[in-house]
C-alpha atoms as a PDB file:
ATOM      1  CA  UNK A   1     -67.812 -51.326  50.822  1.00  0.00           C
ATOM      2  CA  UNK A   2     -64.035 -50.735  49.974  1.00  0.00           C
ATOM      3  CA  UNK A   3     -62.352 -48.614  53.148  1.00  0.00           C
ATOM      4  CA  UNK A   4     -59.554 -45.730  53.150  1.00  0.00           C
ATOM      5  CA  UNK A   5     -56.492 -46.534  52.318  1.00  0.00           C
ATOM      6  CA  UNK A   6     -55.810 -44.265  55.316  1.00  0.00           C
ATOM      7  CA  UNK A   7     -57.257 -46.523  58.198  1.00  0.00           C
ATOM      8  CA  UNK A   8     -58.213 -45.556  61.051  1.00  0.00           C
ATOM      9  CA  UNK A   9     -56.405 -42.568  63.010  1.00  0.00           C
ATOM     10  CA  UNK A  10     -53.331 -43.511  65.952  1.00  0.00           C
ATOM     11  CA  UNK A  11     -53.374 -41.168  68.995  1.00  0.00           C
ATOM     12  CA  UNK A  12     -49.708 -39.209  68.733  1.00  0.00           C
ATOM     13  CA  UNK A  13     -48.475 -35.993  69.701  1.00  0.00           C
ATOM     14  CA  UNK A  14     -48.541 -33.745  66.911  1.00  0.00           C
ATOM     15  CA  UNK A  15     -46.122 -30.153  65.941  1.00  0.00           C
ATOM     16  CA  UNK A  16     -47.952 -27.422  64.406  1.00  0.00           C
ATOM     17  CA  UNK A  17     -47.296 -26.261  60.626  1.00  0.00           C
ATOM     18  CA  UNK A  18     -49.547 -23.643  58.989  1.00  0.00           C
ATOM     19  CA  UNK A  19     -49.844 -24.077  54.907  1.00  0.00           C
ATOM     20  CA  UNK A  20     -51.844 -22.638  52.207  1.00  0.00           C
ATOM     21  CA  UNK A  21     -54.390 -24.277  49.777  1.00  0.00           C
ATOM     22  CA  UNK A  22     -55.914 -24.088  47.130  1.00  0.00           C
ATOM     23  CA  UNK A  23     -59.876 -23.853  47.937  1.00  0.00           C
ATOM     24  CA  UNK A  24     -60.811 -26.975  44.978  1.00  0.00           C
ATOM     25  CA  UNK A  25     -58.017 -29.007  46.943  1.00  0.00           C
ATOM     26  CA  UNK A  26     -59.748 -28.276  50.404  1.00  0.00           C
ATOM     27  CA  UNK A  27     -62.717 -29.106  49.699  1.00  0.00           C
ATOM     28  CA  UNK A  28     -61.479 -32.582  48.515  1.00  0.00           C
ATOM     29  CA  UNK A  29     -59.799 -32.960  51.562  1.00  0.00           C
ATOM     30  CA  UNK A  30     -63.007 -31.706  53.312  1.00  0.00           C
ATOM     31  CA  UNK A  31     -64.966 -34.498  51.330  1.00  0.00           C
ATOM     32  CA  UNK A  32     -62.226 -37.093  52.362  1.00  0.00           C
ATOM     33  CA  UNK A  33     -62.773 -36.200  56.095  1.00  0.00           C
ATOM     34  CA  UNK A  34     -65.997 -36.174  55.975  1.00  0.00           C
ATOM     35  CA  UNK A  35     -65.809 -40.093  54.612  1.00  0.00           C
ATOM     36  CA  UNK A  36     -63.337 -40.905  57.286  1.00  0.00           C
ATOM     37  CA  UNK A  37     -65.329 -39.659  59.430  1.00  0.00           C
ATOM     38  CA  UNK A  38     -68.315 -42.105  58.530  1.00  0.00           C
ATOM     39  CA  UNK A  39     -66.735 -44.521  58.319  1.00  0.00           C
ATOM     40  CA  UNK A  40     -64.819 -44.938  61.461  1.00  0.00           C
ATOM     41  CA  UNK A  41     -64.735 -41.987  64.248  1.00  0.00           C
ATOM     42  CA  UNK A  42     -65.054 -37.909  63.604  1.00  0.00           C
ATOM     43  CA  UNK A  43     -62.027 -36.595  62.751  1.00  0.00           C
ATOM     44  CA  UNK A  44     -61.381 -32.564  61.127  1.00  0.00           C
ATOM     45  CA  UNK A  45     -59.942 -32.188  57.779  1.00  0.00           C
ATOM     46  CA  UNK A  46     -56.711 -30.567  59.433  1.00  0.00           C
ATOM     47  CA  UNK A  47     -55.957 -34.084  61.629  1.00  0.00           C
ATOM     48  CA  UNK A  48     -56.150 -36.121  58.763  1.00  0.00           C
ATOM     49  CA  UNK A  49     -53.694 -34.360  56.615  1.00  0.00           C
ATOM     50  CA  UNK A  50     -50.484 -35.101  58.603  1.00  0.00           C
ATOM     51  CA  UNK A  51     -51.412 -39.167  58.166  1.00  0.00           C
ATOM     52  CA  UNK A  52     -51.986 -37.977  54.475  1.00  0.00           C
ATOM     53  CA  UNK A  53     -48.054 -36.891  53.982  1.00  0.00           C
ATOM     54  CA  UNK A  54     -46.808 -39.665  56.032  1.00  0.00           C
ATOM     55  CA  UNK A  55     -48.641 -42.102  53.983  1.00  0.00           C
ATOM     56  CA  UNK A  56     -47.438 -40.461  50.380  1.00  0.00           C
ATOM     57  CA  UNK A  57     -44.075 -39.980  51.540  1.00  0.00           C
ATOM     58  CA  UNK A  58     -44.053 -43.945  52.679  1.00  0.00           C
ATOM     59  CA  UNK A  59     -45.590 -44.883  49.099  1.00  0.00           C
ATOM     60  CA  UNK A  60     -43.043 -43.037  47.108  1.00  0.00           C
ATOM     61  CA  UNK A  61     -40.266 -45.741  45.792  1.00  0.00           C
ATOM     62  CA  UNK A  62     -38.419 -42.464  44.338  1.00  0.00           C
ATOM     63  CA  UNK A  63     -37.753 -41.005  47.824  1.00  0.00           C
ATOM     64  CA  UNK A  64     -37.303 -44.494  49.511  1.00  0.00           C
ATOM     65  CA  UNK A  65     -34.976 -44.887  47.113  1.00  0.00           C
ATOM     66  CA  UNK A  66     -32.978 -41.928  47.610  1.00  0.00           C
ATOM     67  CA  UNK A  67     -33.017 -41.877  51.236  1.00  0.00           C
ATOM     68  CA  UNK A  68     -31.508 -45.690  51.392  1.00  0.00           C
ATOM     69  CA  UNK A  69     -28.405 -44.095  49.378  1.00  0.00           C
ATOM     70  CA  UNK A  70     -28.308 -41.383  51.689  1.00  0.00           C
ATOM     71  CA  UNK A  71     -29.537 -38.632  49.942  1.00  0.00           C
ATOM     72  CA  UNK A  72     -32.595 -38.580  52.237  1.00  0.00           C
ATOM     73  CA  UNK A  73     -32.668 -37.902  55.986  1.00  0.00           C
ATOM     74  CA  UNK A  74     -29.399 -38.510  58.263  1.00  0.00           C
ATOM     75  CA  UNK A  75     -31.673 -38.913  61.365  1.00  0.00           C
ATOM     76  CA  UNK A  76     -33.709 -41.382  63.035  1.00  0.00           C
ATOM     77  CA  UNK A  77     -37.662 -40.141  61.976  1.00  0.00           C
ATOM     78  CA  UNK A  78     -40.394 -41.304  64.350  1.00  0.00           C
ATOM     79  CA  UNK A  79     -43.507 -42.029  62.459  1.00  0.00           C
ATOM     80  CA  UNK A  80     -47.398 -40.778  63.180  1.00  0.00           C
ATOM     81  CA  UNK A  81     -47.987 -44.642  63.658  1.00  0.00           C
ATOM     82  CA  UNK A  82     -45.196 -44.429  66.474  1.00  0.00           C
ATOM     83  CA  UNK A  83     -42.604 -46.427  64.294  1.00  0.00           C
ATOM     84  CA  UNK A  84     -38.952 -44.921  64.041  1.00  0.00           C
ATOM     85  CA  UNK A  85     -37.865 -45.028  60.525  1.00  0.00           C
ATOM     86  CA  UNK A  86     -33.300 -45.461  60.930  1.00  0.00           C
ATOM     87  CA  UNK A  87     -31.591 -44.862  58.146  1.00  0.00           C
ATOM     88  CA  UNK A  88     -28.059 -44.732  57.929  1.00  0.00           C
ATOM     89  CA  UNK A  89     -24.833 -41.626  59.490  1.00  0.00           C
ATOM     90  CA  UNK A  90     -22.232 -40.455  57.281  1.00  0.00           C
ATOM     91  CA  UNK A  91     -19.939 -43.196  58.712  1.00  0.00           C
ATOM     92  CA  UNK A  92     -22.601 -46.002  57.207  1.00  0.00           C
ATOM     93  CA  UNK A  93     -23.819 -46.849  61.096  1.00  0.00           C
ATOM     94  CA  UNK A  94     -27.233 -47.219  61.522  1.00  0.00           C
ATOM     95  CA  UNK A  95     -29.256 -45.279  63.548  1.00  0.00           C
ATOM     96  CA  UNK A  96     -31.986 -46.572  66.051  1.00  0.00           C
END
C-alpha cells in the first residue's frame, strides 16, 4: 500500500494561528487525518495541517525560486522538521 507523502509527524514546538475553512475542504482534511492516523500514530486534523503548508510551500519551484533572488524571506526560517532554511541579507551574506 502506497504511504503519505506527508510521513510520519516530528515532535516541534508549534505557534498558534486560527483560520477559516471551507466545510468540503475540512472534511478532506478530516479524511486525510483520519488515514494518517491509520497508518502510522493518531494525530487531529488541526496537527497535521502545519506539516501540510510546510510541505506545499517546500514543493513550490515558483516560490523557491523567488526567494533564492531575494524576493522571498530575508531571515533564517526554522522548519517543522527542525531544519533552518538561510537564505541570503540585503548585503548578499548568508544567513545561518
Amino acid at each position: 500500500m502506497p504511504q503519505l507523502r506527508l510521513g510520519p509527524l516530528p515532535k516541534v514546538g508549534l505557534v498558534r494561528l486560527t483560520i477559516t475553512l471551507s466545510e468540503p475542504l475540512k472534511e478532506e482534511l478530516d479524511q486525510y487525518a483520519a488515514e494518517h492516523s491509520r497508518l502510522y500514530e493518531p494525530v487531529e486534523t488541526t496537527a497535521l495541517i502545519p506539516h501540510m503548508l510546510e510541505a506545499f510551500i517546500r514543493s513550490d519551484r515558483g516560490w523557491r525560486s523567488r526567494k533564492a533572488k531575494g524576493g522571498g524571506a530575508s531571515r533564517r526560517v526554522p522548519t517543522l522538521s527542525g531544519n533552518a532554511a538561510t537564505s541570503r541579507n540585503s548585503d548578499g551574506d548568508n544567513n545561518a
